[in-house]
PDB file of N, CA and C in Angstrom:
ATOM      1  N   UNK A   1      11.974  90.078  33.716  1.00  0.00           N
ATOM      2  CA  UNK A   1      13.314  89.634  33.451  1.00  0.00           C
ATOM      3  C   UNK A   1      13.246  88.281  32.754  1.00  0.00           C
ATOM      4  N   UNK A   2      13.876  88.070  31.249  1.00  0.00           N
ATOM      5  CA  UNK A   2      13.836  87.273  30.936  1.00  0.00           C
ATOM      6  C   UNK A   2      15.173  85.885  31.223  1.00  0.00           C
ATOM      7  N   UNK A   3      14.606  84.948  31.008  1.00  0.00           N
ATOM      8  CA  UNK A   3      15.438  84.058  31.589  1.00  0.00           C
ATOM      9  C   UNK A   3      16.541  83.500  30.197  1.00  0.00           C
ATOM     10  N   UNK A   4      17.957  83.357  30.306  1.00  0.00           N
ATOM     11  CA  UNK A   4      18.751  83.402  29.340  1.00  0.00           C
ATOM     12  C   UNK A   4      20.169  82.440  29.816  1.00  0.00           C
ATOM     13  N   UNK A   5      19.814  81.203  28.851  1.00  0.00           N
ATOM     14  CA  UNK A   5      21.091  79.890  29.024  1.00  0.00           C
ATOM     15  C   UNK A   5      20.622  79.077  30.573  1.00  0.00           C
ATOM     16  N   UNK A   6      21.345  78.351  30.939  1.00  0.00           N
ATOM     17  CA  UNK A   6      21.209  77.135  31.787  1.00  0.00           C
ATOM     18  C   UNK A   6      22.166  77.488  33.487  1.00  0.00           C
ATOM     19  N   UNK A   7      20.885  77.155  34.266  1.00  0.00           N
ATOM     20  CA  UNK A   7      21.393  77.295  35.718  1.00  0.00           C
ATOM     21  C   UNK A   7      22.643  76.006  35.823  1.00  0.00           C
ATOM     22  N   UNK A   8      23.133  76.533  36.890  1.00  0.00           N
ATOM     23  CA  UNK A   8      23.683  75.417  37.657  1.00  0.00           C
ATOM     24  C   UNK A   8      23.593  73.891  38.040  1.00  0.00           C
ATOM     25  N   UNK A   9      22.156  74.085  38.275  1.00  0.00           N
ATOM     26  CA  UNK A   9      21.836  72.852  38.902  1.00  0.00           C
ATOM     27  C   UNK A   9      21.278  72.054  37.710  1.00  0.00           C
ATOM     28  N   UNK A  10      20.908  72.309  36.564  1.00  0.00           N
ATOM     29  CA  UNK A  10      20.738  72.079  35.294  1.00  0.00           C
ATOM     30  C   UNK A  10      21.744  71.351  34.712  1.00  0.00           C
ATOM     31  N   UNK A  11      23.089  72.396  35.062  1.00  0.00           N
ATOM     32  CA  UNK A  11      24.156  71.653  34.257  1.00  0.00           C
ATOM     33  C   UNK A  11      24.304  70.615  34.780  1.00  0.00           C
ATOM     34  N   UNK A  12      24.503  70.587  35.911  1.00  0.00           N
ATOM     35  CA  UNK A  12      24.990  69.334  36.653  1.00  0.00           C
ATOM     36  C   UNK A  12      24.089  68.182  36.663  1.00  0.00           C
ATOM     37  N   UNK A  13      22.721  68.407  36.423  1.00  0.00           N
ATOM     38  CA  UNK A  13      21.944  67.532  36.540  1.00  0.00           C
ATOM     39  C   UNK A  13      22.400  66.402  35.185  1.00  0.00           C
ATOM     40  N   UNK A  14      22.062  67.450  33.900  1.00  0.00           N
ATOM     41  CA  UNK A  14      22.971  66.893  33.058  1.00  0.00           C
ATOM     42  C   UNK A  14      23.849  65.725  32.532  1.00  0.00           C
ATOM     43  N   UNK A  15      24.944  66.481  33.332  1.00  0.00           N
ATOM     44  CA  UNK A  15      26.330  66.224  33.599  1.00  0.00           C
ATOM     45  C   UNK A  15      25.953  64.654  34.001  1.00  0.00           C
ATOM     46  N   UNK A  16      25.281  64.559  35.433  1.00  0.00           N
ATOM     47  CA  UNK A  16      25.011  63.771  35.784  1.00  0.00           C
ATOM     48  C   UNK A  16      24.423  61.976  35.042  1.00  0.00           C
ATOM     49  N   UNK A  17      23.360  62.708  34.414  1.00  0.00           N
ATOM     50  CA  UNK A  17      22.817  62.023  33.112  1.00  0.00           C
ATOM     51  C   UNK A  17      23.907  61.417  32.358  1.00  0.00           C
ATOM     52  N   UNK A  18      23.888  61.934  31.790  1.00  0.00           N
ATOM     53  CA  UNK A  18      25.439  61.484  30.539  1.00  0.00           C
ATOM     54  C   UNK A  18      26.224  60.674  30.426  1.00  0.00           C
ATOM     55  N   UNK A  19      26.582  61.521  32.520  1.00  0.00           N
ATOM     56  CA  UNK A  19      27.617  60.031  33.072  1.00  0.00           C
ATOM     57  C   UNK A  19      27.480  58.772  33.359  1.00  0.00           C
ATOM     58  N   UNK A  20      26.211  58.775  33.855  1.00  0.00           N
ATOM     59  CA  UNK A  20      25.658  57.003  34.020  1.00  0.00           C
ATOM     60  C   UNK A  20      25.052  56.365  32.709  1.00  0.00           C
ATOM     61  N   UNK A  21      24.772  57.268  31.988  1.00  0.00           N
ATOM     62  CA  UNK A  21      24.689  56.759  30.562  1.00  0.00           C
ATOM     63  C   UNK A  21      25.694  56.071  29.580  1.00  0.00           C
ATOM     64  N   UNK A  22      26.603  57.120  29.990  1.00  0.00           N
ATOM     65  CA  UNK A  22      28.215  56.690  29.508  1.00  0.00           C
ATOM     66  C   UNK A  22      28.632  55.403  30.085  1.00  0.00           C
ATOM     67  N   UNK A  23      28.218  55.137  31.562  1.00  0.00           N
ATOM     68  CA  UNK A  23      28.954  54.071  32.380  1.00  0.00           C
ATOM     69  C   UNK A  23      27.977  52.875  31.784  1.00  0.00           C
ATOM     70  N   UNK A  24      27.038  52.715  31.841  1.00  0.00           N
ATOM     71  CA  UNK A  24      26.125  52.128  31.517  1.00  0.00           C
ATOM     72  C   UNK A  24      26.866  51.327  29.960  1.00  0.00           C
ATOM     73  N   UNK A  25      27.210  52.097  29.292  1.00  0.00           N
ATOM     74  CA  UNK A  25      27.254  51.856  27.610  1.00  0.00           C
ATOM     75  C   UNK A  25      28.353  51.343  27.721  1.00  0.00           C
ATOM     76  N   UNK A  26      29.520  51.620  28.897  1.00  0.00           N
ATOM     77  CA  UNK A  26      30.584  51.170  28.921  1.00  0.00           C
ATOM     78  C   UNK A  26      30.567  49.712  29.768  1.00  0.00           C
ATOM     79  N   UNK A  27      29.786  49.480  30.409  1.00  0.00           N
ATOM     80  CA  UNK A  27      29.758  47.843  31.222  1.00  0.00           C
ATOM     81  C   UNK A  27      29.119  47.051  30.066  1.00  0.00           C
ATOM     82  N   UNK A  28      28.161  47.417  29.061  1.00  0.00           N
ATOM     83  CA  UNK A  28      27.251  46.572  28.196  1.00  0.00           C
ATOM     84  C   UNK A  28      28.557  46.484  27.622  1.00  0.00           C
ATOM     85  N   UNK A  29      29.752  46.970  27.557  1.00  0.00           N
ATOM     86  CA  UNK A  29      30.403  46.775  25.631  1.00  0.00           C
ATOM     87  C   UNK A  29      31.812  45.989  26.562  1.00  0.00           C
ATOM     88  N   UNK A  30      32.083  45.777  27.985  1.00  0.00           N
ATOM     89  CA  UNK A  30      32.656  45.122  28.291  1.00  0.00           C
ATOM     90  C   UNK A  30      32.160  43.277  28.458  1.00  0.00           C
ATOM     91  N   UNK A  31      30.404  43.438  28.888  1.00  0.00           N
ATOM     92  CA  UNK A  31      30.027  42.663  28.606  1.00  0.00           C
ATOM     93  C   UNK A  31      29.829  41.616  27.475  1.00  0.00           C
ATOM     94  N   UNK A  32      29.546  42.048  26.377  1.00  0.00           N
ATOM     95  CA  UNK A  32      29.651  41.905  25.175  1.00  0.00           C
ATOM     96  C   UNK A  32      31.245  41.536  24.878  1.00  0.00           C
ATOM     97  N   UNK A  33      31.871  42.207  24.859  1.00  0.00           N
ATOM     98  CA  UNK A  33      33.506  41.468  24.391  1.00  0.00           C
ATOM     99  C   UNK A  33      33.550  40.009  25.119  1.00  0.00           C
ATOM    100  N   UNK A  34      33.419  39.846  26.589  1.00  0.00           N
ATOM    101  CA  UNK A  34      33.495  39.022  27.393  1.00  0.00           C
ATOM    102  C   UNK A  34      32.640  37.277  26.724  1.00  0.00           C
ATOM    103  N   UNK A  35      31.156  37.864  26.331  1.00  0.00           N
ATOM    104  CA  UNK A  35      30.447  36.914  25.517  1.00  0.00           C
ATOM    105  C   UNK A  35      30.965  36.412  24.143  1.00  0.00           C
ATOM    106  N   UNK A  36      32.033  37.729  23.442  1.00  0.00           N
ATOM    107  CA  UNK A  36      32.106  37.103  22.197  1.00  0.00           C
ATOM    108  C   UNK A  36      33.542  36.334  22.061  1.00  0.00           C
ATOM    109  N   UNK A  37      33.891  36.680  23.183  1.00  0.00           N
ATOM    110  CA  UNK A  37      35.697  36.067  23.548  1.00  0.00           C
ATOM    111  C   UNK A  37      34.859  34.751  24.164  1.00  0.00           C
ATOM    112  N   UNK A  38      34.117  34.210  24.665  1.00  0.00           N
ATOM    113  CA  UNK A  38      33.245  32.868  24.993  1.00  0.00           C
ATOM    114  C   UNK A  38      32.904  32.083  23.826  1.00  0.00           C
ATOM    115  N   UNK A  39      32.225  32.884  23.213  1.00  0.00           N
ATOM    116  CA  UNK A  39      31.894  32.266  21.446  1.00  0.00           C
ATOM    117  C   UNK A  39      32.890  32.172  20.818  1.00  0.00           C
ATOM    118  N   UNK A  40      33.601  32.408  20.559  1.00  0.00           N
ATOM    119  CA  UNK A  40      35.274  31.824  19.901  1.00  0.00           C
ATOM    120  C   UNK A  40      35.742  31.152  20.629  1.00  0.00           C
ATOM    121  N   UNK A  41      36.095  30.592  21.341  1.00  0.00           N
ATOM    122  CA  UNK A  41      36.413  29.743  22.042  1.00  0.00           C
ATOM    123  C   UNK A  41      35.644  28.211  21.985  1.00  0.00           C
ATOM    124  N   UNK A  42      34.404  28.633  22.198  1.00  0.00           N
ATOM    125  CA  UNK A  42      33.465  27.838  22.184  1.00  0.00           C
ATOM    126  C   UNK A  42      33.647  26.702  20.791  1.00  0.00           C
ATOM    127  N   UNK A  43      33.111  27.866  20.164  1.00  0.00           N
ATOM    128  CA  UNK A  43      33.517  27.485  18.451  1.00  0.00           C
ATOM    129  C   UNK A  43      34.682  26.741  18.060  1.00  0.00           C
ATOM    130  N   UNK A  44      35.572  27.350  18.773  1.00  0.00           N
ATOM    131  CA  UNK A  44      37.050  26.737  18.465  1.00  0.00           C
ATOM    132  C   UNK A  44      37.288  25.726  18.924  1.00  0.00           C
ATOM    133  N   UNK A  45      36.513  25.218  19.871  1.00  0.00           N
ATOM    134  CA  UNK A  45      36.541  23.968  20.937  1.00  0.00           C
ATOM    135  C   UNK A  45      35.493  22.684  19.597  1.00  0.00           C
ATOM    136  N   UNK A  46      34.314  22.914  19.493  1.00  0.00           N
ATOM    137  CA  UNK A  46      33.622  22.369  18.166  1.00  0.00           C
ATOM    138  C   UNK A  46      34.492  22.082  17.231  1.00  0.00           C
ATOM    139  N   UNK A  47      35.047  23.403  16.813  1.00  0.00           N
ATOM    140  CA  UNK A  47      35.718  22.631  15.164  1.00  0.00           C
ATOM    141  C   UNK A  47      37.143  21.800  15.672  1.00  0.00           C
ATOM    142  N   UNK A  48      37.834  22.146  16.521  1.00  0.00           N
ATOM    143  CA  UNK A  48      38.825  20.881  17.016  1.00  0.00           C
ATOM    144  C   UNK A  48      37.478  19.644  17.144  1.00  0.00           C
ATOM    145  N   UNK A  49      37.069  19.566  18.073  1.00  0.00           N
ATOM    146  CA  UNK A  49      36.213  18.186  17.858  1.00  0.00           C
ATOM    147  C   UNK A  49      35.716  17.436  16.513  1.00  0.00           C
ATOM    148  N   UNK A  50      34.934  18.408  15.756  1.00  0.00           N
ATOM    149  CA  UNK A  50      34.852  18.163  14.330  1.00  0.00           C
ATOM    150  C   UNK A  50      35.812  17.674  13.698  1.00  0.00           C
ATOM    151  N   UNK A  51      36.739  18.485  13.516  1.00  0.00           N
ATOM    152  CA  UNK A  51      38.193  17.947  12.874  1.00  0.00           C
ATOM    153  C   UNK A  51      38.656  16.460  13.459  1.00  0.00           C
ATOM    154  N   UNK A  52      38.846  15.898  14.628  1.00  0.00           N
ATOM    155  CA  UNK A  52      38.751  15.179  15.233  1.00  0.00           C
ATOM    156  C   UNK A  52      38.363  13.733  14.432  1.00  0.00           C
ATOM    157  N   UNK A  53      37.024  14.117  14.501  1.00  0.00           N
ATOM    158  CA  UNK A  53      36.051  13.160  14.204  1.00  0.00           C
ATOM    159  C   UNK A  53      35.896  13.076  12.204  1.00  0.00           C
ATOM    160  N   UNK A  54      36.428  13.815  11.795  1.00  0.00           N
ATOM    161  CA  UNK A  54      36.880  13.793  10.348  1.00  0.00           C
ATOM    162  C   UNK A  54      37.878  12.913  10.780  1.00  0.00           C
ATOM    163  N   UNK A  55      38.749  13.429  10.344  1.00  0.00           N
ATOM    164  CA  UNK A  55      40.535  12.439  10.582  1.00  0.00           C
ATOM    165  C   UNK A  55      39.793  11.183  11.035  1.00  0.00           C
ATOM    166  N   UNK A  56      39.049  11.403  12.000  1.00  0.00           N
ATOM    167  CA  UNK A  56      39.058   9.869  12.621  1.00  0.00           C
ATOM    168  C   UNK A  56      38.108   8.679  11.086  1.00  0.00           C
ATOM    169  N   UNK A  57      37.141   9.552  10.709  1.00  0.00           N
ATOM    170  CA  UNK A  57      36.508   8.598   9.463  1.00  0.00           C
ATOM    171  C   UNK A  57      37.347   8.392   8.333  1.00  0.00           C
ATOM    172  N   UNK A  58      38.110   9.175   8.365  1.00  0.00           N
ATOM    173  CA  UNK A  58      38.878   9.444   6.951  1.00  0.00           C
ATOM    174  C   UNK A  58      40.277   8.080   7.103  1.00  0.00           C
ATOM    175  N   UNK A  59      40.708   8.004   8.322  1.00  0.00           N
ATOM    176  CA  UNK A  59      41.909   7.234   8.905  1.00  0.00           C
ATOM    177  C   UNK A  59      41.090   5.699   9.008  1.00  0.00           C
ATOM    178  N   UNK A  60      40.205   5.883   9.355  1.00  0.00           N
ATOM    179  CA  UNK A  60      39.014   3.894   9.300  1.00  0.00           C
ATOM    180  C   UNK A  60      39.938   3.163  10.686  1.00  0.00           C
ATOM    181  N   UNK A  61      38.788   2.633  11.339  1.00  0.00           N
ATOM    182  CA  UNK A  61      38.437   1.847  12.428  1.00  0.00           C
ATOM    183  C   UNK A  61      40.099   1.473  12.847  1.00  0.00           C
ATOM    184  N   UNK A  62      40.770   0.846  11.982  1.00  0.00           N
ATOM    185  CA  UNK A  62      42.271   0.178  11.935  1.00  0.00           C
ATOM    186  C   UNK A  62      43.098   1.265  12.584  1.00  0.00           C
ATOM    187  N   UNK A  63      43.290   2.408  11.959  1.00  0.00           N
ATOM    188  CA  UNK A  63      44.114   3.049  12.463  1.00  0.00           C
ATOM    189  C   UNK A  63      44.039   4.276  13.472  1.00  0.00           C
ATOM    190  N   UNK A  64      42.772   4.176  14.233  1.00  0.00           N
ATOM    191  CA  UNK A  64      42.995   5.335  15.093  1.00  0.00           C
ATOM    192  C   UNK A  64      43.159   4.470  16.629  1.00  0.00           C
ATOM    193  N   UNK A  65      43.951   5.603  16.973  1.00  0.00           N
ATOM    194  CA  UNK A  65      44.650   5.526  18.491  1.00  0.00           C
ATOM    195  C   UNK A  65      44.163   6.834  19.296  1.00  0.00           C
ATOM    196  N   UNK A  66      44.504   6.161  20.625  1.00  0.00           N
ATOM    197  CA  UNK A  66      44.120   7.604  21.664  1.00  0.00           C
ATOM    198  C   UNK A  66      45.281   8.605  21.852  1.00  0.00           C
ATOM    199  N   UNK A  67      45.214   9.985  21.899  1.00  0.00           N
ATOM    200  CA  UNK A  67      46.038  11.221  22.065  1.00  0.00           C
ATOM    201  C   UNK A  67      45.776  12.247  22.476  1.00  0.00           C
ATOM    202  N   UNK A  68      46.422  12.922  22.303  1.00  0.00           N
ATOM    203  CA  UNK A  68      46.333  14.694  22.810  1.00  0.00           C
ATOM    204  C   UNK A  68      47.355  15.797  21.934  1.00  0.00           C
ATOM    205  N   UNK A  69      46.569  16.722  21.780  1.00  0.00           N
ATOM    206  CA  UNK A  69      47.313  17.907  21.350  1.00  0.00           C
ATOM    207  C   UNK A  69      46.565  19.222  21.627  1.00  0.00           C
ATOM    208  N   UNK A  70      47.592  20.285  21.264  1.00  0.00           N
ATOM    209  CA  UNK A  70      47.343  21.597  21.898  1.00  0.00           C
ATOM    210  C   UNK A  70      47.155  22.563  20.540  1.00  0.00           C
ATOM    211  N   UNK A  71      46.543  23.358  20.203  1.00  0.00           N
ATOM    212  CA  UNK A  71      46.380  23.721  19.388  1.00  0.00           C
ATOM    213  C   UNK A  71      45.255  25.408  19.683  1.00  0.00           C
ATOM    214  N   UNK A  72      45.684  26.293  19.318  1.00  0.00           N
ATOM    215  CA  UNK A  72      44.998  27.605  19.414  1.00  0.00           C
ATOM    216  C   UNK A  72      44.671  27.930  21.199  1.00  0.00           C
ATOM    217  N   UNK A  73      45.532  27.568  21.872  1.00  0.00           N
ATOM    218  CA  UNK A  73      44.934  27.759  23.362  1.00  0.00           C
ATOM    219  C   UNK A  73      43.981  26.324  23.516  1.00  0.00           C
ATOM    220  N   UNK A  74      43.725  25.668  22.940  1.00  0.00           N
ATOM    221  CA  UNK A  74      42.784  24.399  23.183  1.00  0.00           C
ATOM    222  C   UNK A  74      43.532  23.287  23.597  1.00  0.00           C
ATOM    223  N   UNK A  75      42.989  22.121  24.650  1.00  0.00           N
ATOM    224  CA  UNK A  75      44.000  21.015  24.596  1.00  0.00           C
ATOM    225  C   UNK A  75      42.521  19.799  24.252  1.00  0.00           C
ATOM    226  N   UNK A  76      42.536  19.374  23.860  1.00  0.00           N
ATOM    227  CA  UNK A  76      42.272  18.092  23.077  1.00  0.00           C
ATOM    228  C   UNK A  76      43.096  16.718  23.502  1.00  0.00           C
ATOM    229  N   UNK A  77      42.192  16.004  24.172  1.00  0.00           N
ATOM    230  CA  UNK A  77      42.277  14.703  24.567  1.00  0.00           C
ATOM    231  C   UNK A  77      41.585  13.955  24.022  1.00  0.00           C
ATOM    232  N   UNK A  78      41.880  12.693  23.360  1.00  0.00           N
ATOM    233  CA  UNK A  78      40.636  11.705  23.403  1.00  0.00           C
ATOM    234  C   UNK A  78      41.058  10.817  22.934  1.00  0.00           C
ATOM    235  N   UNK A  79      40.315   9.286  23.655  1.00  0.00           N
ATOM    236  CA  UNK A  79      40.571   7.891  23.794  1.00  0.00           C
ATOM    237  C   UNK A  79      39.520   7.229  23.055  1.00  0.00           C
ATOM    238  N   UNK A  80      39.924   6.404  22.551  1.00  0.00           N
ATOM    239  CA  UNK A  80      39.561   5.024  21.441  1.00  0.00           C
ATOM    240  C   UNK A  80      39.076   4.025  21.834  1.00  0.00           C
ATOM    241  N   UNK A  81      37.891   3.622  21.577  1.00  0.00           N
ATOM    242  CA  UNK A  81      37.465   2.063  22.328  1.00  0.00           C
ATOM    243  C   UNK A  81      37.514   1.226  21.261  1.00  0.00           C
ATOM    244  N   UNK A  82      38.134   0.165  20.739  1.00  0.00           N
ATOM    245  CA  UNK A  82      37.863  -0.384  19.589  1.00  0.00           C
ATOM    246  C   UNK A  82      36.850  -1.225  19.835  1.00  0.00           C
ATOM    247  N   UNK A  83      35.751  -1.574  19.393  1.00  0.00           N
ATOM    248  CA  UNK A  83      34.854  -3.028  18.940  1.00  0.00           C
ATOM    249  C   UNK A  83      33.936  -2.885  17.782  1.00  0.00           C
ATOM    250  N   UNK A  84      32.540  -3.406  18.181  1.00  0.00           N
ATOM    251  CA  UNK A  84      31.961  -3.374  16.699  1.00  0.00           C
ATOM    252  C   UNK A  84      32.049  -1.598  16.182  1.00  0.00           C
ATOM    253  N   UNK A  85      32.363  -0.805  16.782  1.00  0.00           N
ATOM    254  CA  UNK A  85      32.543   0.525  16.255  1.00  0.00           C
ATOM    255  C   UNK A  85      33.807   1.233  17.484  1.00  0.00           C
ATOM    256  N   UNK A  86      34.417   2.051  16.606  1.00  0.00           N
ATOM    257  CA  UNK A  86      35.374   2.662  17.315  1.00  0.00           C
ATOM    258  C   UNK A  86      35.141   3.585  17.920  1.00  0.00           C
ATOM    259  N   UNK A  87      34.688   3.734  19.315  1.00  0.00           N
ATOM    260  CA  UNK A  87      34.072   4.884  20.158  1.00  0.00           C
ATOM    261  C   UNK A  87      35.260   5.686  20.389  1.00  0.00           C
ATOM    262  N   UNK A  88      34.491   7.024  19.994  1.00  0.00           N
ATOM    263  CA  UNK A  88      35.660   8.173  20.201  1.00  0.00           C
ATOM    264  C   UNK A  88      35.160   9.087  21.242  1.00  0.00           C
ATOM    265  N   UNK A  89      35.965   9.284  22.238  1.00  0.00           N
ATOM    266  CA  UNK A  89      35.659  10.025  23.719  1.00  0.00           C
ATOM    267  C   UNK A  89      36.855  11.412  23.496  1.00  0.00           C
ATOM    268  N   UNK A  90      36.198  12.342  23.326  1.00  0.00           N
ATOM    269  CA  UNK A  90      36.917  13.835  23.162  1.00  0.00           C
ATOM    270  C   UNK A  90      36.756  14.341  24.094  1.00  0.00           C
ATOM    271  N   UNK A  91      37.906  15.177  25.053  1.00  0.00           N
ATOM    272  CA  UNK A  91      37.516  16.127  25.817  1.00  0.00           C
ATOM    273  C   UNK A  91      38.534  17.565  25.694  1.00  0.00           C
ATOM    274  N   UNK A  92      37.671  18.171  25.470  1.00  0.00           N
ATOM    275  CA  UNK A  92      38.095  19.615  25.058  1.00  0.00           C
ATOM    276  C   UNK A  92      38.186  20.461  26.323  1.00  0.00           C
ATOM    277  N   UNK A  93      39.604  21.020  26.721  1.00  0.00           N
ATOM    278  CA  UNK A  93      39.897  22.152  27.351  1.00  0.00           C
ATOM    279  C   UNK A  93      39.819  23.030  27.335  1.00  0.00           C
ATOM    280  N   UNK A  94      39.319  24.377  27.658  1.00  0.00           N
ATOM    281  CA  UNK A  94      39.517  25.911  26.835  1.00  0.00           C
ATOM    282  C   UNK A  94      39.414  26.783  28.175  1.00  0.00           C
ATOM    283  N   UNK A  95      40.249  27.468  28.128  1.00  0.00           N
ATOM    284  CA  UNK A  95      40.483  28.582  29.095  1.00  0.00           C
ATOM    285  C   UNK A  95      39.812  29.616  28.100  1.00  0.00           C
ATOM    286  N   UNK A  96      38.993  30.959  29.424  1.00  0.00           N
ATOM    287  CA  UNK A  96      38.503  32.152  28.763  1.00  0.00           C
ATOM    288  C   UNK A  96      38.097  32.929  29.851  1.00  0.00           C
ATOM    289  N   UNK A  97      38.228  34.117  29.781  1.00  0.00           N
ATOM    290  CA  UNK A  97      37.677  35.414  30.677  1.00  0.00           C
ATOM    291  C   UNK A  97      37.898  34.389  32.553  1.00  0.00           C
ATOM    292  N   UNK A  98      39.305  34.181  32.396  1.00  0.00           N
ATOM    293  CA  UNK A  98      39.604  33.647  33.700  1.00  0.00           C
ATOM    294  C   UNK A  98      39.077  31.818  34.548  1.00  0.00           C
ATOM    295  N   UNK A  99      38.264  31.327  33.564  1.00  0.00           N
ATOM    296  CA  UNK A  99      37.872  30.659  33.746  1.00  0.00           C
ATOM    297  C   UNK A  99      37.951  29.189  32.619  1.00  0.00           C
ATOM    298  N   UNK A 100      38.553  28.068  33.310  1.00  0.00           N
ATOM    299  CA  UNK A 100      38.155  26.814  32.440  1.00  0.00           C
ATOM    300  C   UNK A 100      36.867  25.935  32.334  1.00  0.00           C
ATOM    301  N   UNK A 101      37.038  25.357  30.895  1.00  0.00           N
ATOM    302  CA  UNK A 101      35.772  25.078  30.547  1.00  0.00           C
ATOM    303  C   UNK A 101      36.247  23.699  30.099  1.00  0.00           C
ATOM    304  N   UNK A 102      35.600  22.636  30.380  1.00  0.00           N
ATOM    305  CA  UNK A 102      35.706  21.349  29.878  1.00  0.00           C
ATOM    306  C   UNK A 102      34.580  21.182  28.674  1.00  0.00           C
ATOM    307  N   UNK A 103      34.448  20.681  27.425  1.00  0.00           N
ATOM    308  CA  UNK A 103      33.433  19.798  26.930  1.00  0.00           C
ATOM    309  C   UNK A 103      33.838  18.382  26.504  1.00  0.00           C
ATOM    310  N   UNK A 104      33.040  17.599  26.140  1.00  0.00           N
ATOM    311  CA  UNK A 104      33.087  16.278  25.941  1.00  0.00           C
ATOM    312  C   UNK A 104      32.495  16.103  24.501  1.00  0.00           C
ATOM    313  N   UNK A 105      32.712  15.741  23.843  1.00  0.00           N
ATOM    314  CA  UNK A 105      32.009  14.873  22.553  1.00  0.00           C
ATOM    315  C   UNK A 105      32.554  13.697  22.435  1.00  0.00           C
ATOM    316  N   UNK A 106      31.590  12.966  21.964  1.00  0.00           N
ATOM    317  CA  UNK A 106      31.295  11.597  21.444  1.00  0.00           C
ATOM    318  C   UNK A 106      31.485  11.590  20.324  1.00  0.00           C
ATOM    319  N   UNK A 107      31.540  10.689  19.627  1.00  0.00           N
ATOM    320  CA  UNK A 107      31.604  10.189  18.453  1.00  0.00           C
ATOM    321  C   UNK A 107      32.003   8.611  18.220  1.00  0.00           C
ATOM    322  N   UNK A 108      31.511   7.684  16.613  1.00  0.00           N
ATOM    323  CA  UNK A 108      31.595   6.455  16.657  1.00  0.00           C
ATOM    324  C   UNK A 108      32.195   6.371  15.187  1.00  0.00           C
ATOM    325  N   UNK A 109      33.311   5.549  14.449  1.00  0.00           N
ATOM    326  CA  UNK A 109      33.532   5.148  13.274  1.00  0.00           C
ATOM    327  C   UNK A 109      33.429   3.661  13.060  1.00  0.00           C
ATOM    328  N   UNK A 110      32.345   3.463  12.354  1.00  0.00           N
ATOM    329  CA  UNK A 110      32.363   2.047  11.777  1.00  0.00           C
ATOM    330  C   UNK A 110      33.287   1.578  11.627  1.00  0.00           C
ATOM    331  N   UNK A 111      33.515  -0.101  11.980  1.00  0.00           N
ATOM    332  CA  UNK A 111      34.628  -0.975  11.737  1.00  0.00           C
ATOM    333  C   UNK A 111      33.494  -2.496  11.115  1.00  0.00           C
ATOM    334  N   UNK A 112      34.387  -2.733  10.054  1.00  0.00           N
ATOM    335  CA  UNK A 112      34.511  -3.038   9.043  1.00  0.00           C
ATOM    336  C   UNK A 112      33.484  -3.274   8.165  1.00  0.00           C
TER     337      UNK A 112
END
């Protein structure tokens, strides 16, 4: 008697396979969104700082002051030390995947 198509326990074994394969492929690609929704943010937190610290060279020692603004989900703080250079203290807010994130940058603009 020849043997013809797939038992039972075959299929299911299968079946089985597939599914944790499937689940598997499906936690990596939740993972992954989670990391790249981190990296934008991240990023977005940098170029506010960057920008920051432009304006601040471009404006010269005289005219920068300390502030805050909100911008893309980001809040942006930062205070001014004036003396032989104008120390710039940034601190960047960013909410993501449930969680806040503080960073800090530094920065200095020559005076005079």
């Amino acid at each position: 008697m020849s043997k013809r198509g797939l038992t039972l326990i075959e299929v299911i074994v299968a079946m089985l396979l597939f599914s944790v394969g499937a689940l598997g492929m499906a936690a990596a690609s939740g993972a992954i969104t989670r990391q790249m929704t981190i990296s934008l943010l991240r990023s977005r937190a940098a170029t506010t700082a960057r920008s920051r610290d432009e304006e601040a060279h471009a404006v010269g020692c005289a005219g920068l002051t300390s502030g805050s603004e909100t911008k893309q989900g980001i809040i942006s703080t930062w205070t001014v030390s004036h003396g032989v250079t104008a120390s710039i203290d940034q601190r960047i807010e960013r909410r993501g995947t449930g969680q806040e994130h503080t960073d800090q940058f530094l920065s200095s603009v020559p005076c005079g």
